[in-house]
Protein backbone atom coordinates (compact mmCIF):
# COMPACT_ATOMS: atom_id res chain seq x y z
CA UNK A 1 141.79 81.42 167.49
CA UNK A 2 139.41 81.71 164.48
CA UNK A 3 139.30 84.48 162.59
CA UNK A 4 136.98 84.87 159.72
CA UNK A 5 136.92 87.65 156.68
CA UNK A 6 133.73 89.11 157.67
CA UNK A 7 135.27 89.99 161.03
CA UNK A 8 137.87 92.27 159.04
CA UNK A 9 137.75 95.52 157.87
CA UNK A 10 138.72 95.87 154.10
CA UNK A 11 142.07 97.08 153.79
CA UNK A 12 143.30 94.63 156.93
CA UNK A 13 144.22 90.86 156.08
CA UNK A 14 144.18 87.80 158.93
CA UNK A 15 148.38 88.01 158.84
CA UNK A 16 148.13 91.63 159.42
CA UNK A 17 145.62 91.29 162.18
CA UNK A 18 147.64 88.17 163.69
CA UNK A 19 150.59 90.74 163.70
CA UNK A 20 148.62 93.05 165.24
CA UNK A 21 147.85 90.85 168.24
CA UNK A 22 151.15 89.41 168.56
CA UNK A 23 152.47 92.96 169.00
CA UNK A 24 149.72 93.91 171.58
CA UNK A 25 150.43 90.76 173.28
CA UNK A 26 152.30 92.47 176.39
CA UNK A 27 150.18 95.52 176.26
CA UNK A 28 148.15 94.49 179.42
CA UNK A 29 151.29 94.13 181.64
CA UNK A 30 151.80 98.04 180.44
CA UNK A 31 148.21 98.99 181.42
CA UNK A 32 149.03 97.97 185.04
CA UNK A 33 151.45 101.29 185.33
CA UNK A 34 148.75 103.78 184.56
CA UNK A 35 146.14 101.80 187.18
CA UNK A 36 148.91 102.21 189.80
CA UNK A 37 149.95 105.22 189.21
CA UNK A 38 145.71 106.52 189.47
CA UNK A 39 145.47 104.41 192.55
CA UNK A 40 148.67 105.97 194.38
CA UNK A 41 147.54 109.44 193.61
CA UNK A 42 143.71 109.23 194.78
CA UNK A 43 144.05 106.60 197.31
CA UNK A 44 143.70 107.91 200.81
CA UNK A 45 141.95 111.07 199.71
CA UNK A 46 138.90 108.70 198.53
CA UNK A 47 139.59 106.12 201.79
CA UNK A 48 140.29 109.17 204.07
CA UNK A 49 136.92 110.80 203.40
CA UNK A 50 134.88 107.54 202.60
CA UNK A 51 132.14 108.53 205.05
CA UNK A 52 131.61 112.23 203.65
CA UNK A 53 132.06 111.47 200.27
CA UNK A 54 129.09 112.20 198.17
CA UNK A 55 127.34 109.58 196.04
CA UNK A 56 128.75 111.21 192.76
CA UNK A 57 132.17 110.39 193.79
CA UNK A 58 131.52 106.85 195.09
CA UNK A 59 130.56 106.04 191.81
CA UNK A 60 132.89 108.37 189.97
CA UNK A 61 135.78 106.36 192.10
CA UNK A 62 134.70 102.64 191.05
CA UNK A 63 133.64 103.85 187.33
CA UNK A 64 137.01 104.88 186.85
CA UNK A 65 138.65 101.90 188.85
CA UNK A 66 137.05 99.03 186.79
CA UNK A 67 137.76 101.16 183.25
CA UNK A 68 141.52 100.83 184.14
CA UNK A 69 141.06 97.60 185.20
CA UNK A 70 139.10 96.84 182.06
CA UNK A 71 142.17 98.30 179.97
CA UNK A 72 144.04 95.41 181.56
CA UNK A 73 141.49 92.45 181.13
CA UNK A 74 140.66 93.23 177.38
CA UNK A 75 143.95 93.40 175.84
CA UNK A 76 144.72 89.90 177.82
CA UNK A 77 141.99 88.35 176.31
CA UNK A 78 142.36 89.60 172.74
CA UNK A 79 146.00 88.18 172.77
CA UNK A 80 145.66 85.14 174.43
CA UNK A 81 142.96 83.29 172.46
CA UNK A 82 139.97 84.95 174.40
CA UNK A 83 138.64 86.95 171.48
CA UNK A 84 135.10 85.79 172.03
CA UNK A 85 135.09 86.72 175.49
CA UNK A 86 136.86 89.41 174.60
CA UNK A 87 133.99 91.21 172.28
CA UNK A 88 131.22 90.00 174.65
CA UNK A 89 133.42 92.31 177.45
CA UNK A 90 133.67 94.86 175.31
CA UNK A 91 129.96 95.13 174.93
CA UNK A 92 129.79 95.69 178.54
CA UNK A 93 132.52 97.76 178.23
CA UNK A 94 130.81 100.73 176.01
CA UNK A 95 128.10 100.73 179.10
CA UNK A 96 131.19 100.97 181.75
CA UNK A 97 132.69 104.10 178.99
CA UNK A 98 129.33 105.68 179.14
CA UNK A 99 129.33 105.34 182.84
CA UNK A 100 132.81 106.54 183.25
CA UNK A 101 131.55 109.98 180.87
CA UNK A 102 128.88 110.73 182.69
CA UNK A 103 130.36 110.67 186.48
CA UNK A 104 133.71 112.84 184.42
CA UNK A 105 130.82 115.69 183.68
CA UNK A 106 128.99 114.77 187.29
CA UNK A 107 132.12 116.09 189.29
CA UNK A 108 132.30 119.51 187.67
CA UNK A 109 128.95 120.73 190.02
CA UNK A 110 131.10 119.85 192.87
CA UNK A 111 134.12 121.43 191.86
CA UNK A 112 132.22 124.55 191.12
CA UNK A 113 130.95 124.52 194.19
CA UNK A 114 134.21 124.26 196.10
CA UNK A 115 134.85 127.92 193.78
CA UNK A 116 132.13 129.24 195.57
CA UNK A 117 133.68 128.27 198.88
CA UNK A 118 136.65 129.13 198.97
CA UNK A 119 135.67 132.52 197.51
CA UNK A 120 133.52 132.76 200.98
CA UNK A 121 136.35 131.49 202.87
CA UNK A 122 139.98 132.09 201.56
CA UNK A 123 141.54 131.52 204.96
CA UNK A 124 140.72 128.11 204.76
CA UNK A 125 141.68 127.39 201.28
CA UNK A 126 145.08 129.56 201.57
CA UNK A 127 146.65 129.12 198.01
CA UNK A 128 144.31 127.57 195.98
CA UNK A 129 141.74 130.36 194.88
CA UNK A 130 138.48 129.91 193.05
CA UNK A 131 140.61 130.92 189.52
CA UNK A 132 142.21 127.57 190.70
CA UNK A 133 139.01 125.80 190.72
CA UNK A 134 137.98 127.08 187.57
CA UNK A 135 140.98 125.65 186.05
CA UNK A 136 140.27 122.34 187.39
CA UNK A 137 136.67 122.66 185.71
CA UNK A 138 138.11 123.50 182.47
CA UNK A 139 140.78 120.90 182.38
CA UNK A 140 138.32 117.85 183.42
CA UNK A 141 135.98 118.83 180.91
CA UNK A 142 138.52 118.71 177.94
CA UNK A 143 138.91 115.41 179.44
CA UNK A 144 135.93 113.89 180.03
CA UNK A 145 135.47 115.24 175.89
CA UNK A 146 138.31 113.87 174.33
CA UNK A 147 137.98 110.61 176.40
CA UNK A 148 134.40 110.25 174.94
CA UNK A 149 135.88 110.86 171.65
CA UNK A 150 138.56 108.21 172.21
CA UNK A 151 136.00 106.06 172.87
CA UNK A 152 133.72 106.42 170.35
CA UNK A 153 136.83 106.22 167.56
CA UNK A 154 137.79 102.64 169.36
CA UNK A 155 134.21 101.31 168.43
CA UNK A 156 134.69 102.51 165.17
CA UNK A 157 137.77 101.26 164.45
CA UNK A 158 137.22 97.67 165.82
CA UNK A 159 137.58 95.46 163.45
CA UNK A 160 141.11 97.48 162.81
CA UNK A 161 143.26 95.95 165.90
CA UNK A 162 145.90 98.01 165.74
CA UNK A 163 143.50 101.63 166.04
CA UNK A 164 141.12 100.01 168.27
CA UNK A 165 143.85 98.83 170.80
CA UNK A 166 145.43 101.91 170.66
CA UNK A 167 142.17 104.50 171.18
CA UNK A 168 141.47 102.48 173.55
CA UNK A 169 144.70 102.56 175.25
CA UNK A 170 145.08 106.64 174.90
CA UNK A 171 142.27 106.84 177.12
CA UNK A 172 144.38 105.58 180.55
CA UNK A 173 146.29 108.77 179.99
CA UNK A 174 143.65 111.19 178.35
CA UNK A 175 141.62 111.10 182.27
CA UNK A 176 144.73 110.09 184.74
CA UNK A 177 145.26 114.03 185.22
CA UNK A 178 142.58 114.21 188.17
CA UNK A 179 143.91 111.27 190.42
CA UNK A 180 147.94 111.78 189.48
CA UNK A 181 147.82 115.61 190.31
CA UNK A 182 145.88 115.22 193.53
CA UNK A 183 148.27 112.59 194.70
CA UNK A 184 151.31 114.69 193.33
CA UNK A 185 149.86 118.16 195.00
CA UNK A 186 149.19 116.03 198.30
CA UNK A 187 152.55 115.62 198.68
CA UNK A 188 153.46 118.65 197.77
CA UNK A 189 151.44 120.35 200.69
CA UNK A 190 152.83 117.82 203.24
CA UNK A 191 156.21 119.13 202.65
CA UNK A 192 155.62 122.54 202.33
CA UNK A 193 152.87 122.68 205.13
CA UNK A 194 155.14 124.73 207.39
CA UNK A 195 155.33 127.36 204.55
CA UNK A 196 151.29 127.25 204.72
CA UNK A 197 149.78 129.30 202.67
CA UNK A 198 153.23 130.23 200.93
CA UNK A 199 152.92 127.38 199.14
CA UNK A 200 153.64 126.87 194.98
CA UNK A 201 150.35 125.01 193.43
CA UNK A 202 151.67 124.77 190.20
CA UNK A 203 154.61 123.33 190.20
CA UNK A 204 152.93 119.73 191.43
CA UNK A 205 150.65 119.58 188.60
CA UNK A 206 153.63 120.98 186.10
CA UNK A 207 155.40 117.50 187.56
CA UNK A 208 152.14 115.25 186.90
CA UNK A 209 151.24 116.68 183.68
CA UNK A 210 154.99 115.95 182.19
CA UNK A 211 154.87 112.40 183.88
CA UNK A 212 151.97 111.62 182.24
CA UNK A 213 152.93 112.87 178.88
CA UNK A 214 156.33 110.87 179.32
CA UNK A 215 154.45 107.94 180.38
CA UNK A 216 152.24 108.07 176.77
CA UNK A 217 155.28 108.89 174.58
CA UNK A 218 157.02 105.67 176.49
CA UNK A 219 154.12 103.67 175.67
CA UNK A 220 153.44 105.22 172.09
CA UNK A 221 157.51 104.20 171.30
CA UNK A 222 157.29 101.20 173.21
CA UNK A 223 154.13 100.15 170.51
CA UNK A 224 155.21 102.05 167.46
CA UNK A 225 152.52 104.32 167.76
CA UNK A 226 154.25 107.89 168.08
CA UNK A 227 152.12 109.11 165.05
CA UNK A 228 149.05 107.89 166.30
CA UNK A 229 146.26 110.57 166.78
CA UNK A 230 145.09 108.52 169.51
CA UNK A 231 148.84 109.47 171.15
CA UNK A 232 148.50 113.56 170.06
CA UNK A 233 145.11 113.37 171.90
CA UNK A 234 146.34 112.20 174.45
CA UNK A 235 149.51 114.60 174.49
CA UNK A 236 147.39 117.58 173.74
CA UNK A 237 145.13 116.89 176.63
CA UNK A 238 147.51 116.90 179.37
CA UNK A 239 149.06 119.76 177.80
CA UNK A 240 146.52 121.90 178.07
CA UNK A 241 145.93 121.50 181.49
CA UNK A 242 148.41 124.16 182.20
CA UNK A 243 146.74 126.86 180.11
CA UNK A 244 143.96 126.19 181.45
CA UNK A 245 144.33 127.79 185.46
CA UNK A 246 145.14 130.83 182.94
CA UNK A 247 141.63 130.32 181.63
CA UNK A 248 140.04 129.91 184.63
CA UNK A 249 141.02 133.40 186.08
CA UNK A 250 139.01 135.27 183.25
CA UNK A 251 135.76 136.34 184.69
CA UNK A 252 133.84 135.93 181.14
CA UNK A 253 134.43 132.39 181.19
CA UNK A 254 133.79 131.89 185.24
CA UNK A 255 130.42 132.79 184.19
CA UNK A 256 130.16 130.68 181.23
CA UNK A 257 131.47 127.68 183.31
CA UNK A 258 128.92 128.41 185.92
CA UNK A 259 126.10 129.18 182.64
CA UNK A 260 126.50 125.19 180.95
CA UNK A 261 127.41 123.21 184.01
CA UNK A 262 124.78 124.72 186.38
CA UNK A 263 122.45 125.68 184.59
């Protein structure tokens, strides 16, 4: 692997940046949990409904797919002797980000919209009211935020392995929420379903949001990265899914939701 002083930012020498990749060097096996653990969770909802789903979450589905996949490939190439292939995919990578963004704000019409209807129809919904949905808007939207952010501090900081890897990295478990809770709260309603609609919402996305957080502070102490910002974004975003259902059930910001994403 060649490795030239122009390629380096100036407070990082080629030993550190060797050290960097060396430690990195199992990084992709890790990235295989989080693409499972997306997959398991939205898996038969997307295969279930393929013929109804919209367009929006077609491409909302394979966006995020190939971005977890691509948080496999690129830290296999970078520490395997690939790093020219490497950059050249991560080119292609800051359109597949971009991508990714953009279907993250997409969803919220639709989620908005399935507000409306189960205000119209709250037979049909049973426990999950609009405030519910509202919640849901609230939380993707920090996401789809901070995972821009992430993404944006990973191209700045990529001549620095050890920040770029890990910015990069963060954002597996900054957007997992949406796939891991529907998954978890699937389950939940298949064995509770004779309790229907007496059944506790919460409590499945209280179980994915603390698996995921686990899941980054395993990785962050597996890496050495516990201080990381990257990490406390990633922390703080899954946290404050919670708090924000609580959010969601204040009329004020129903409206404001409905104001910027609808127009």
């Amino acid at each position: 692997m060649s490795i030239t002083m122009t390629d380096l930012p100036p407070h990082t020498t080629s030993a550190q940046r060797g050290y960097a990749l060396d430690k990195y060097k199992t990084l992709y096996l890790w990235m295989i949990l989080p693409l499972v653990l997306m997959q398991a969770g939205i898996f038969v909802d997307y295969w279930r409904e393929l013929g109804q789903n919209s367009w929006s979450i077609h491409v909302h589905y394979w966006t995020a797919t190939l971005w977890y996949l691509y948080l496999i490939v690129q830290p296999y190439l970078a520490t395997h002797g690939r790093i020219a292939l490497h950059r050249t995919n991560g080119m292609i990578g800051v359109f597949l980000a971009g991508g990714m963004g953009i279907t993250s704000f997409s969803m919220l019409d639709g989620t908005l919209a399935i507000a409306e209807r189960a205000a119209e129809n709250p037979e049909r919904f049973g426990p999950f009211l609009p405030d519910f949905f509202y919640g849901i808007v609230i939380g993707e939207l920090v996401m789809a935020l901070v995972f821009t952010l992430a993404v944006i501090m990973g191209i700045l900081r990529r001549k620095d392995v050890a920040n770029h890897a890990w910015w990069m990295t963060s954002t597996a478990f900054i957007i997992m929420m949406p796939a891991l809770g529907r998954g978890i709260q699937n389950l939940s309603i298949g064995l509770q379903i004779e309790q229907w609609p007496n059944i506790n919402v919460m409590t499945p996305l209280f179980i994915s949001q603390s698996l995921i957080i686990a899941l980054t502070l395993a990785a962050a102490w597996r890496y050495k990265q516990l201080k990381h910002p990257a990490t406390w974004c990633a922390i703080a975003v899954n946290a404050c899914v919670l708090p924000a259902f609580e959010l969601g059930k204040m009329e004020v910001v129903q409206q404001l939701l409905n104001a910027v994403v609808r127009g």
